[in-house]
PDB file of N, CA and C in Angstrom:
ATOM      1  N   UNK A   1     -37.531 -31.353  34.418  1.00  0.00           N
ATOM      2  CA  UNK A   1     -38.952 -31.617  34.635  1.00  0.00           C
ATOM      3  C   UNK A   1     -39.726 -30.330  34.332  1.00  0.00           C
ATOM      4  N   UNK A   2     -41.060 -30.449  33.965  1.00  0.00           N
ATOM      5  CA  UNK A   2     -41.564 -29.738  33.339  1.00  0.00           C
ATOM      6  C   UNK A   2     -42.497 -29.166  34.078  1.00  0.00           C
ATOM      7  N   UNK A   3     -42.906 -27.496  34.114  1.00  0.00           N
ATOM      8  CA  UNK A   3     -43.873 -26.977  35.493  1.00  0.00           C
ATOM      9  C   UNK A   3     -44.884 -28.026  35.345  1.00  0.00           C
ATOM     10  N   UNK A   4     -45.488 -28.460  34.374  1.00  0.00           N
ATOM     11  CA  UNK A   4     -47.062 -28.963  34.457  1.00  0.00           C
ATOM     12  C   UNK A   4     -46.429 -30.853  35.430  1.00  0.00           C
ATOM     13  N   UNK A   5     -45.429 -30.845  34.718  1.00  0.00           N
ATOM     14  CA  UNK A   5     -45.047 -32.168  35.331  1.00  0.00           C
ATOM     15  C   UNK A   5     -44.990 -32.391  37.027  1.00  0.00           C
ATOM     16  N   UNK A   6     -44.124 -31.273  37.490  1.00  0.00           N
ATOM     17  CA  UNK A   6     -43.764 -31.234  38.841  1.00  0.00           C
ATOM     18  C   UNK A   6     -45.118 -30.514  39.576  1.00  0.00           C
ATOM     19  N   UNK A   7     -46.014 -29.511  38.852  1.00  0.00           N
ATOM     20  CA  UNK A   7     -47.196 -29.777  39.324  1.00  0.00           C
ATOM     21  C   UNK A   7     -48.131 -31.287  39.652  1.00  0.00           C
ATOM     22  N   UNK A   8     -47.856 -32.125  38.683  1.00  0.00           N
ATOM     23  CA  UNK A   8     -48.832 -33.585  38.958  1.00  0.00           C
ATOM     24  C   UNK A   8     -48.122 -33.823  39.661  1.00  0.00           C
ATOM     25  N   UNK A   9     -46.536 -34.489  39.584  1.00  0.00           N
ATOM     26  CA  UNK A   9     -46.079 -34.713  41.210  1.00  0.00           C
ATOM     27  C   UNK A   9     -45.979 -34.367  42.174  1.00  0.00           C
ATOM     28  N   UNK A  10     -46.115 -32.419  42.396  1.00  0.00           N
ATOM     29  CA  UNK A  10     -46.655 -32.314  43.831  1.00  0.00           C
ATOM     30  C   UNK A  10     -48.502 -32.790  44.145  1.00  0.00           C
ATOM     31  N   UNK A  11     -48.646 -32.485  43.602  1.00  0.00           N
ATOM     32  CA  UNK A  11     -50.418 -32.576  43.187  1.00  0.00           C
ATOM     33  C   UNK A  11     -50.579 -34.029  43.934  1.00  0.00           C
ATOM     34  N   UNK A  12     -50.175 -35.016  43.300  1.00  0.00           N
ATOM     35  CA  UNK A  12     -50.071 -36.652  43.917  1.00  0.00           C
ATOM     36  C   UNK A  12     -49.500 -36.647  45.381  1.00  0.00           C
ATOM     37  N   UNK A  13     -48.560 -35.613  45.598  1.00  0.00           N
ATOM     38  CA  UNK A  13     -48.038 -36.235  46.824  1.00  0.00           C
ATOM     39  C   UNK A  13     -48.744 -35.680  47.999  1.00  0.00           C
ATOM     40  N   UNK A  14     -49.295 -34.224  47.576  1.00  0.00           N
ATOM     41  CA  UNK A  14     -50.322 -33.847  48.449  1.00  0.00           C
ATOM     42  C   UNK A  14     -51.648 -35.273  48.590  1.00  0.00           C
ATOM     43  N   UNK A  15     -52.132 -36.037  47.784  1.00  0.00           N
ATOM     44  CA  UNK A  15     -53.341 -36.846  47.717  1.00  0.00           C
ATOM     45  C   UNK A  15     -52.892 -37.807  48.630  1.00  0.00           C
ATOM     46  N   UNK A  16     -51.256 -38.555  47.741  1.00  0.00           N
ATOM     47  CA  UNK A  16     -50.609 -39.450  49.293  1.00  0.00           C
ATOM     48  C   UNK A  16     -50.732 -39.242  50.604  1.00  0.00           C
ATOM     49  N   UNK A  17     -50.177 -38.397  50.824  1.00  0.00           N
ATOM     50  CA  UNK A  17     -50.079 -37.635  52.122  1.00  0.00           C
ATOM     51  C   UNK A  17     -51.468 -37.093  52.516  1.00  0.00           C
ATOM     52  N   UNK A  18     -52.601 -36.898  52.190  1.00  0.00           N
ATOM     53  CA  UNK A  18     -54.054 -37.139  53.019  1.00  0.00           C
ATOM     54  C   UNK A  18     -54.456 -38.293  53.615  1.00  0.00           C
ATOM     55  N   UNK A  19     -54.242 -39.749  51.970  1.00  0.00           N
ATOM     56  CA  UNK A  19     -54.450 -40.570  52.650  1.00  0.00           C
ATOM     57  C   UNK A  19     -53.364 -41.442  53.305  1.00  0.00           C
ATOM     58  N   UNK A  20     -52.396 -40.839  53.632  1.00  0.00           N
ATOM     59  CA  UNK A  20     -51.609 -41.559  54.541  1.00  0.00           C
ATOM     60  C   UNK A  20     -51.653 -41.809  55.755  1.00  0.00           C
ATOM     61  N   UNK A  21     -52.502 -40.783  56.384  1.00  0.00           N
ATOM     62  CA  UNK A  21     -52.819 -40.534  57.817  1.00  0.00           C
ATOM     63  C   UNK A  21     -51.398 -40.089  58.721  1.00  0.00           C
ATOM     64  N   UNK A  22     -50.158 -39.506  57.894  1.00  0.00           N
ATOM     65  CA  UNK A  22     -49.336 -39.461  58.886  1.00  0.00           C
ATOM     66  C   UNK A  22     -49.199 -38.192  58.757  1.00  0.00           C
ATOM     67  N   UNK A  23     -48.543 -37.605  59.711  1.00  0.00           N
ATOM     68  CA  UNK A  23     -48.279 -36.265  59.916  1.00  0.00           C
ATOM     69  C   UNK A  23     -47.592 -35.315  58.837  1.00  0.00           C
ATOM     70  N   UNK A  24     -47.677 -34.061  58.144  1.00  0.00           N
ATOM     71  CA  UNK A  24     -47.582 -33.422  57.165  1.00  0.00           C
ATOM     72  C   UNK A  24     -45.663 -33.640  56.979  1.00  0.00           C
ATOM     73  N   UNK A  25     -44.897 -33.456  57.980  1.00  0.00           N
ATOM     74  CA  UNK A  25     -43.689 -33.747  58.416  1.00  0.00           C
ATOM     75  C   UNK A  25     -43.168 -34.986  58.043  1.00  0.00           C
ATOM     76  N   UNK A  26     -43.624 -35.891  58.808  1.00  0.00           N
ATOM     77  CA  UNK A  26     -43.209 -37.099  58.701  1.00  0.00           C
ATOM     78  C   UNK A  26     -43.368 -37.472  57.149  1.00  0.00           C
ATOM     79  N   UNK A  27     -44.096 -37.635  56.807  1.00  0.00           N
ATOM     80  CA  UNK A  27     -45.035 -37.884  55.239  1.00  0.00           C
ATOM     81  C   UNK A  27     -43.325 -37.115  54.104  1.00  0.00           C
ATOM     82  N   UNK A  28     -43.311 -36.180  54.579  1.00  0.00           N
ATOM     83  CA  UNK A  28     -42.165 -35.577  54.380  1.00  0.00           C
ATOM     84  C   UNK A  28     -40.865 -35.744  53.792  1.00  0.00           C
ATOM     85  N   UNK A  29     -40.159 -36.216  55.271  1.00  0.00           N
ATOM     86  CA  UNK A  29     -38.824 -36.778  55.732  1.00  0.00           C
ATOM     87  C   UNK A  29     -38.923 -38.417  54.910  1.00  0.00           C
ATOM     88  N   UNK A  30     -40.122 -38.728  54.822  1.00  0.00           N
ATOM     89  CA  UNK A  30     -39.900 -40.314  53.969  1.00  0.00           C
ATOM     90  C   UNK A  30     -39.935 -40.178  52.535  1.00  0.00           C
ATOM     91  N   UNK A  31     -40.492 -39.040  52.132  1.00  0.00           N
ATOM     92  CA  UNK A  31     -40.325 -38.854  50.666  1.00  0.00           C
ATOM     93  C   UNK A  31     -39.083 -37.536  50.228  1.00  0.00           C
ATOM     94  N   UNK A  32     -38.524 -36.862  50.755  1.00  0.00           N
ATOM     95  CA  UNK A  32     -37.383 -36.029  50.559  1.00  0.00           C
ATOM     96  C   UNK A  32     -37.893 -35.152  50.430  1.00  0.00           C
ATOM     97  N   UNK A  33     -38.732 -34.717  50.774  1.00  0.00           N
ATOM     98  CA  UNK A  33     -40.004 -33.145  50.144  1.00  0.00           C
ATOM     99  C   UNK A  33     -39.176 -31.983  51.313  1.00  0.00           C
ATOM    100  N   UNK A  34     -39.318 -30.827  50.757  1.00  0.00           N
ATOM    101  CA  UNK A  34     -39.092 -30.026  51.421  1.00  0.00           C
ATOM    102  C   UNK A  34     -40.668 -29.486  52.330  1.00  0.00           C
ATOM    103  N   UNK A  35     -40.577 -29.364  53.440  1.00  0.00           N
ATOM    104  CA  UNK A  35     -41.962 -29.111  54.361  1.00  0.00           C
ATOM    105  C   UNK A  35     -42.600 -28.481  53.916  1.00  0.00           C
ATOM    106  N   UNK A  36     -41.717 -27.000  53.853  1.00  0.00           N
ATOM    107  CA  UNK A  36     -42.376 -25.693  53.134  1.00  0.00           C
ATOM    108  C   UNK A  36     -42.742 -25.890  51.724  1.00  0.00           C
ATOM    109  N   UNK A  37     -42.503 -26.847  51.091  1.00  0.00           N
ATOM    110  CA  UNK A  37     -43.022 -27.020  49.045  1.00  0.00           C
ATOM    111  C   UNK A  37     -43.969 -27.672  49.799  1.00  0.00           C
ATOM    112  N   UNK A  38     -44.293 -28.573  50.382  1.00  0.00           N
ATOM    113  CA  UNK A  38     -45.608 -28.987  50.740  1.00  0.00           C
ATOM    114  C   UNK A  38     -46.774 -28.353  50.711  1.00  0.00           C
ATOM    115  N   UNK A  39     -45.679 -27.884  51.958  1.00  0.00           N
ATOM    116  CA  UNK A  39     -47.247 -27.130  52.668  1.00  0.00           C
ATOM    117  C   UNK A  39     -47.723 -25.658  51.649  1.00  0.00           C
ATOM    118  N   UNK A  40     -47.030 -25.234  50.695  1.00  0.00           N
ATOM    119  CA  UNK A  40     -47.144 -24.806  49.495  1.00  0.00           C
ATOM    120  C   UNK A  40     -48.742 -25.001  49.052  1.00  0.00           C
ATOM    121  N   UNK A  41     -47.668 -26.388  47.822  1.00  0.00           N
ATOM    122  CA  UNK A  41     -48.834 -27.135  47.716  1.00  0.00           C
ATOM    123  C   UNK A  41     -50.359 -27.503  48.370  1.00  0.00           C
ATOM    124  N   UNK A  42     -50.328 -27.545  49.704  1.00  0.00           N
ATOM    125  CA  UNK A  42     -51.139 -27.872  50.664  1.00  0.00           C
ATOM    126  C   UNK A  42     -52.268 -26.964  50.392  1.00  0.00           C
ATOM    127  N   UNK A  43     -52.004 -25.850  50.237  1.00  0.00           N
ATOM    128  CA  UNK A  43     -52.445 -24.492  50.854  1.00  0.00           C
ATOM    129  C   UNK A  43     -52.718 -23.998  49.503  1.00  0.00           C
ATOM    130  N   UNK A  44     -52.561 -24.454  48.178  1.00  0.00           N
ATOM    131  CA  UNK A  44     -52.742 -24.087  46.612  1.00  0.00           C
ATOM    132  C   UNK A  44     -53.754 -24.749  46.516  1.00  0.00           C
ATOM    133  N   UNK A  45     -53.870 -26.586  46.781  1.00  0.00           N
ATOM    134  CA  UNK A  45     -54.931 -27.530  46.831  1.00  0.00           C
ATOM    135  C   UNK A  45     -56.071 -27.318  47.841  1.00  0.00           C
ATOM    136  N   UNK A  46     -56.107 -26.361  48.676  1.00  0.00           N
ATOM    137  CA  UNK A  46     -56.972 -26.128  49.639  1.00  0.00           C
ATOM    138  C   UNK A  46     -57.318 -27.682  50.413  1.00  0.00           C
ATOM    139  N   UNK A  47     -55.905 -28.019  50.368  1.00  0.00           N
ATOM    140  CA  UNK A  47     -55.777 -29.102  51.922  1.00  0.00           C
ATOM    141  C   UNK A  47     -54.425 -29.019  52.715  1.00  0.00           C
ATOM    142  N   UNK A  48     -54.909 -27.771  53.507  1.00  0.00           N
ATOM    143  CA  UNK A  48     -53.668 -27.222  54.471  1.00  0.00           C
ATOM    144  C   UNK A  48     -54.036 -27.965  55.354  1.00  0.00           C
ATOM    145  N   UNK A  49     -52.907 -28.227  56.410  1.00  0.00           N
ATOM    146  CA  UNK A  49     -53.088 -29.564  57.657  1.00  0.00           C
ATOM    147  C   UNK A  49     -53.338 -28.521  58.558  1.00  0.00           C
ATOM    148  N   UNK A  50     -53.883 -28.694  59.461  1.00  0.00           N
ATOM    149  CA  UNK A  50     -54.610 -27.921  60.624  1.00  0.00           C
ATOM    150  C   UNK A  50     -55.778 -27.076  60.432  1.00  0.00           C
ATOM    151  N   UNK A  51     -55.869 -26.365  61.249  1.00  0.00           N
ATOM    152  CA  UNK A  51     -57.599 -25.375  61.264  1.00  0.00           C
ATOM    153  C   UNK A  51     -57.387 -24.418  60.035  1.00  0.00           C
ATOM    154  N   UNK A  52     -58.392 -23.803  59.000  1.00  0.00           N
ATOM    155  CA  UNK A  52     -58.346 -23.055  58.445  1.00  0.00           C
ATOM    156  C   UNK A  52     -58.295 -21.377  58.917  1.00  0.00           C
ATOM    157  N   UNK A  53     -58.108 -21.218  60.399  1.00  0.00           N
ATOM    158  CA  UNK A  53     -58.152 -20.023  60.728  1.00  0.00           C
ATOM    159  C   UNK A  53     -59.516 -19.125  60.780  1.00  0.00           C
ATOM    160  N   UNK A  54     -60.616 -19.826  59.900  1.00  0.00           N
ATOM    161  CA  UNK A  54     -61.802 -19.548  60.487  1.00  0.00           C
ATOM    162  C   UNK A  54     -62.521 -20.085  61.574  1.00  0.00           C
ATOM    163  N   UNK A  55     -63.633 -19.689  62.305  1.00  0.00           N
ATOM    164  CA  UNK A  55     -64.431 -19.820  63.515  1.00  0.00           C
ATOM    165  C   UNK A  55     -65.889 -19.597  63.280  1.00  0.00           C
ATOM    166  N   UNK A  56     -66.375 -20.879  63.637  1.00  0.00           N
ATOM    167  CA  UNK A  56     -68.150 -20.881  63.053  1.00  0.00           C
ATOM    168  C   UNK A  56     -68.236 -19.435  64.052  1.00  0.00           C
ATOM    169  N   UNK A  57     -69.540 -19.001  63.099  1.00  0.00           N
ATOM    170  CA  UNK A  57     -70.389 -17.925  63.421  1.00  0.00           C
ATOM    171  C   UNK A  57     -71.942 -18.425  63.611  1.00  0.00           C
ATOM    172  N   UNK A  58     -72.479 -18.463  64.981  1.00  0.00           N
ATOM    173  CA  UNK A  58     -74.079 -18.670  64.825  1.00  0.00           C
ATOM    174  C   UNK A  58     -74.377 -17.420  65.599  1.00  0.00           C
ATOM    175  N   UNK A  59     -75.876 -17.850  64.991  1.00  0.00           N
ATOM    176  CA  UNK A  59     -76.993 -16.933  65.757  1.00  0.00           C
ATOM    177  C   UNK A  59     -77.318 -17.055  67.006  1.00  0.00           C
ATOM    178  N   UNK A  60     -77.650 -16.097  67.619  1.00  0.00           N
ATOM    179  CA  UNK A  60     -77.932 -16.607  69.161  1.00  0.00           C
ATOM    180  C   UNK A  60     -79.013 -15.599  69.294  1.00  0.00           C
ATOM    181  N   UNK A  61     -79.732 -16.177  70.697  1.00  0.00           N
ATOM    182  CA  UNK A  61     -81.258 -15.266  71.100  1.00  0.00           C
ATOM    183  C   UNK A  61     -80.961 -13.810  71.000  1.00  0.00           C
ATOM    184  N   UNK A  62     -82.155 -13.203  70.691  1.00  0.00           N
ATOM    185  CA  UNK A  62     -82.201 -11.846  70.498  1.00  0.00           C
ATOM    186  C   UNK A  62     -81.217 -11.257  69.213  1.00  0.00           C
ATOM    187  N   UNK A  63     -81.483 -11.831  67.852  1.00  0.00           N
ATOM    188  CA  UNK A  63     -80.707 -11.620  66.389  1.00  0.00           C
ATOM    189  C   UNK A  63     -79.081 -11.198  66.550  1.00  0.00           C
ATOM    190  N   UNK A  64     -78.338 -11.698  67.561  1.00  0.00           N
ATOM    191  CA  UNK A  64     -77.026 -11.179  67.632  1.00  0.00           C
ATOM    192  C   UNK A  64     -76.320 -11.786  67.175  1.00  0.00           C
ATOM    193  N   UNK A  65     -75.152 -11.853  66.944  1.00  0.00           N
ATOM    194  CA  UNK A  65     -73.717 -12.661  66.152  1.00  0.00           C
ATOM    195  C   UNK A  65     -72.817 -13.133  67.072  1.00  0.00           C
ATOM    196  N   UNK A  66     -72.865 -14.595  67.188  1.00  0.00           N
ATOM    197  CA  UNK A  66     -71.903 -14.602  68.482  1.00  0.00           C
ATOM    198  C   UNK A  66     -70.450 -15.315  67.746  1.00  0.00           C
ATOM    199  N   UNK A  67     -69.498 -14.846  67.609  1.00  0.00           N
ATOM    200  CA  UNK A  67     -68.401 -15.472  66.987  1.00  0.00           C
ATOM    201  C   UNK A  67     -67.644 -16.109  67.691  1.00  0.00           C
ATOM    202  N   UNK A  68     -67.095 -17.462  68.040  1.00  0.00           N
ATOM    203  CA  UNK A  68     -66.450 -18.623  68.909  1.00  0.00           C
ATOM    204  C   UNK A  68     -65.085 -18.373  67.942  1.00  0.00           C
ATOM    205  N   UNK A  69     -63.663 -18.015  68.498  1.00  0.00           N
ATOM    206  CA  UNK A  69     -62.465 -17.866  67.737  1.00  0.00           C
ATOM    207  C   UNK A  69     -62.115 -19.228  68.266  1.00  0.00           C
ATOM    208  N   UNK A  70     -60.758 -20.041  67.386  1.00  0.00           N
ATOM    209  CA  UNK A  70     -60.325 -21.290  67.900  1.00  0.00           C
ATOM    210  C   UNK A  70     -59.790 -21.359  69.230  1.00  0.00           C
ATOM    211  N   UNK A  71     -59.264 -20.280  69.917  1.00  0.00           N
ATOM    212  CA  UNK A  71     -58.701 -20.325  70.695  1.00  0.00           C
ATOM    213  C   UNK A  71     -59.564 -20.402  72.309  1.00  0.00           C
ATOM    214  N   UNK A  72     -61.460 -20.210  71.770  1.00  0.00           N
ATOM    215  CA  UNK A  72     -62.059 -20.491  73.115  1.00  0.00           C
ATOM    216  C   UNK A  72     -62.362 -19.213  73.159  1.00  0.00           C
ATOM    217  N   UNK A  73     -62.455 -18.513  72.903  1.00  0.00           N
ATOM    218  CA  UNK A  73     -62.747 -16.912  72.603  1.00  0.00           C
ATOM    219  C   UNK A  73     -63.676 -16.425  72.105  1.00  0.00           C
ATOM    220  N   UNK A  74     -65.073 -16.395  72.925  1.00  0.00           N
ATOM    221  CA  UNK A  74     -66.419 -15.906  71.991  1.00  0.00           C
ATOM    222  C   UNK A  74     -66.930 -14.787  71.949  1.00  0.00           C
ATOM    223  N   UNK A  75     -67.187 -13.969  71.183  1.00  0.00           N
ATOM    224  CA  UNK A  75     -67.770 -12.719  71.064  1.00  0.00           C
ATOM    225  C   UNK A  75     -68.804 -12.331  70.723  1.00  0.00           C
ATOM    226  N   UNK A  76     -69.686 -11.763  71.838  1.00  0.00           N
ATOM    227  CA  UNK A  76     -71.446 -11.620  71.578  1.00  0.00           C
ATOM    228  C   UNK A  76     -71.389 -10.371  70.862  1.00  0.00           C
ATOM    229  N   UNK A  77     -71.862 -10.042  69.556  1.00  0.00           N
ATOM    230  CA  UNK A  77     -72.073  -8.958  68.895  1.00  0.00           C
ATOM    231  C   UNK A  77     -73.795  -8.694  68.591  1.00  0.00           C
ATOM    232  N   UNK A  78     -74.333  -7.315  69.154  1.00  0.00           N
ATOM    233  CA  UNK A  78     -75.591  -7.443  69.387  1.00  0.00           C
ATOM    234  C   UNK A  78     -76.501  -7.365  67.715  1.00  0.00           C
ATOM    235  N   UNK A  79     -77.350  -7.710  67.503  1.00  0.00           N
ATOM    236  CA  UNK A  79     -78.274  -7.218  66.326  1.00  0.00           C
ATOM    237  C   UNK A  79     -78.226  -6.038  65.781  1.00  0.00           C
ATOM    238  N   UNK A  80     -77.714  -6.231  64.281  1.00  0.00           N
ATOM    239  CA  UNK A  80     -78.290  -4.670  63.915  1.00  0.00           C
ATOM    240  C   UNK A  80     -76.718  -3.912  63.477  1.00  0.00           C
ATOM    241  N   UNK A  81     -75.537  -4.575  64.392  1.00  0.00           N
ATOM    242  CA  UNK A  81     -74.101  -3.742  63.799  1.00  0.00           C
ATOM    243  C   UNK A  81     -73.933  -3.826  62.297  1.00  0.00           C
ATOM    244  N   UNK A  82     -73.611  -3.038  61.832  1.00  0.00           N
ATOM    245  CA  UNK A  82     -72.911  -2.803  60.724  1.00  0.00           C
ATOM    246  C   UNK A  82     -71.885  -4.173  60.288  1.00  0.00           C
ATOM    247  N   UNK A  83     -72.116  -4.580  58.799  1.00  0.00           N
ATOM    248  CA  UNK A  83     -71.198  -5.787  58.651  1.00  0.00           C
ATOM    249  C   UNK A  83     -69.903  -5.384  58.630  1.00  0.00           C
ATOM    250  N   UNK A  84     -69.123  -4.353  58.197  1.00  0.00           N
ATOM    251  CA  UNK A  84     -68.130  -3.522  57.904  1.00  0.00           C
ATOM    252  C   UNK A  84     -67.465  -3.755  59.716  1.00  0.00           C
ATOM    253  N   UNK A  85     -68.515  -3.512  60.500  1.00  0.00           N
ATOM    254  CA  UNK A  85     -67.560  -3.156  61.861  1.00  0.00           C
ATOM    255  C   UNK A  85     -67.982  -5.333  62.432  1.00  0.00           C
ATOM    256  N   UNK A  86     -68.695  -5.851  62.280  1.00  0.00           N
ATOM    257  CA  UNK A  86     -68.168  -7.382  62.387  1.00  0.00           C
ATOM    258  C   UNK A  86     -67.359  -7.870  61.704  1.00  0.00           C
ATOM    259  N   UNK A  87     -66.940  -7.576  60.374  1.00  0.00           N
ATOM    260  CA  UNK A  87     -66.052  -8.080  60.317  1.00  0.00           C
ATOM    261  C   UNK A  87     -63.862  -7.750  60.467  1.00  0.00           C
ATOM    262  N   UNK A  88     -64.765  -6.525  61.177  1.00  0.00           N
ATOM    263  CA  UNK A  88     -63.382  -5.847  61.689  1.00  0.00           C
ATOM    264  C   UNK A  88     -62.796  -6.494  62.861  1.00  0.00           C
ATOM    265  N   UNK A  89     -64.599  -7.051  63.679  1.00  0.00           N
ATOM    266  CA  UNK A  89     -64.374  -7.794  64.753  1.00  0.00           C
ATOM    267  C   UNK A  89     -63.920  -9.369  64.217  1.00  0.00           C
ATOM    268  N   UNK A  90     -63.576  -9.728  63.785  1.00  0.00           N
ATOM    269  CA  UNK A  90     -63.462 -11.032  63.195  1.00  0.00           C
ATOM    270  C   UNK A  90     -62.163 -10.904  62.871  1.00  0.00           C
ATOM    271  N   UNK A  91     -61.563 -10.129  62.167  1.00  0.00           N
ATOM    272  CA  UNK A  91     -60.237  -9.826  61.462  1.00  0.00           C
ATOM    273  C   UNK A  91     -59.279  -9.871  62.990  1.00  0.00           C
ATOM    274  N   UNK A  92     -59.431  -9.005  64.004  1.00  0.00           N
ATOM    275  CA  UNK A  92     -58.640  -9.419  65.315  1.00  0.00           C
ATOM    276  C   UNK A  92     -58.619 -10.591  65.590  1.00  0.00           C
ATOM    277  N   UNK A  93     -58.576 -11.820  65.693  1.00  0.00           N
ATOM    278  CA  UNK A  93     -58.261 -12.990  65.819  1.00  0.00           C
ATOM    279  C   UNK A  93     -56.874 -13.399  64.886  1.00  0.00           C
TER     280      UNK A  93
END
């Protein structure tokens, strides 16, 4: 099989497996896929299963940056810091 080939067939099985609604695993074990070529794939197609590891950032009173991490973890950063040192604060998560 040919790279461009086994590219369209992972390519398809990633599309299956969105709309399959079943779990990245399971979806898996019924087609013989190895997890990790998946989730490969997954993550090449920019449709990795779970959170992307980013965390909305809004504004809050008085021009500050308040960053909410997934884990429930918010951080009030006041107006005016340096982007260089927010996003240093951001990178710890």
């Amino acid at each position: 099989m040919s790279r461009t080939e086994r590219s369209q067939e992972m390519l398809a099985h990633v599309a299956a497996w969105k709309n399959s609604g079943k779990k990245r695993k399971q979806y898996c074990a019924k087609h013989g896929l190895n997890p990790h070529t998946m989730a490969y794939w997954c993550a090449k197609t920019g449709n990795a299963d779970g959170p992307s590891g980013f965390a909305p950032v809004e504004l809050v009173a008085g021009g500050g940056v308040e960053v909410c991490y997934p884990n429930g973890v918010r951080l009030v950063l006041p107006a005016g810091m340096p982007m260089t040192q927010v996003a240093a604060y951001v990178r710890l998560y």
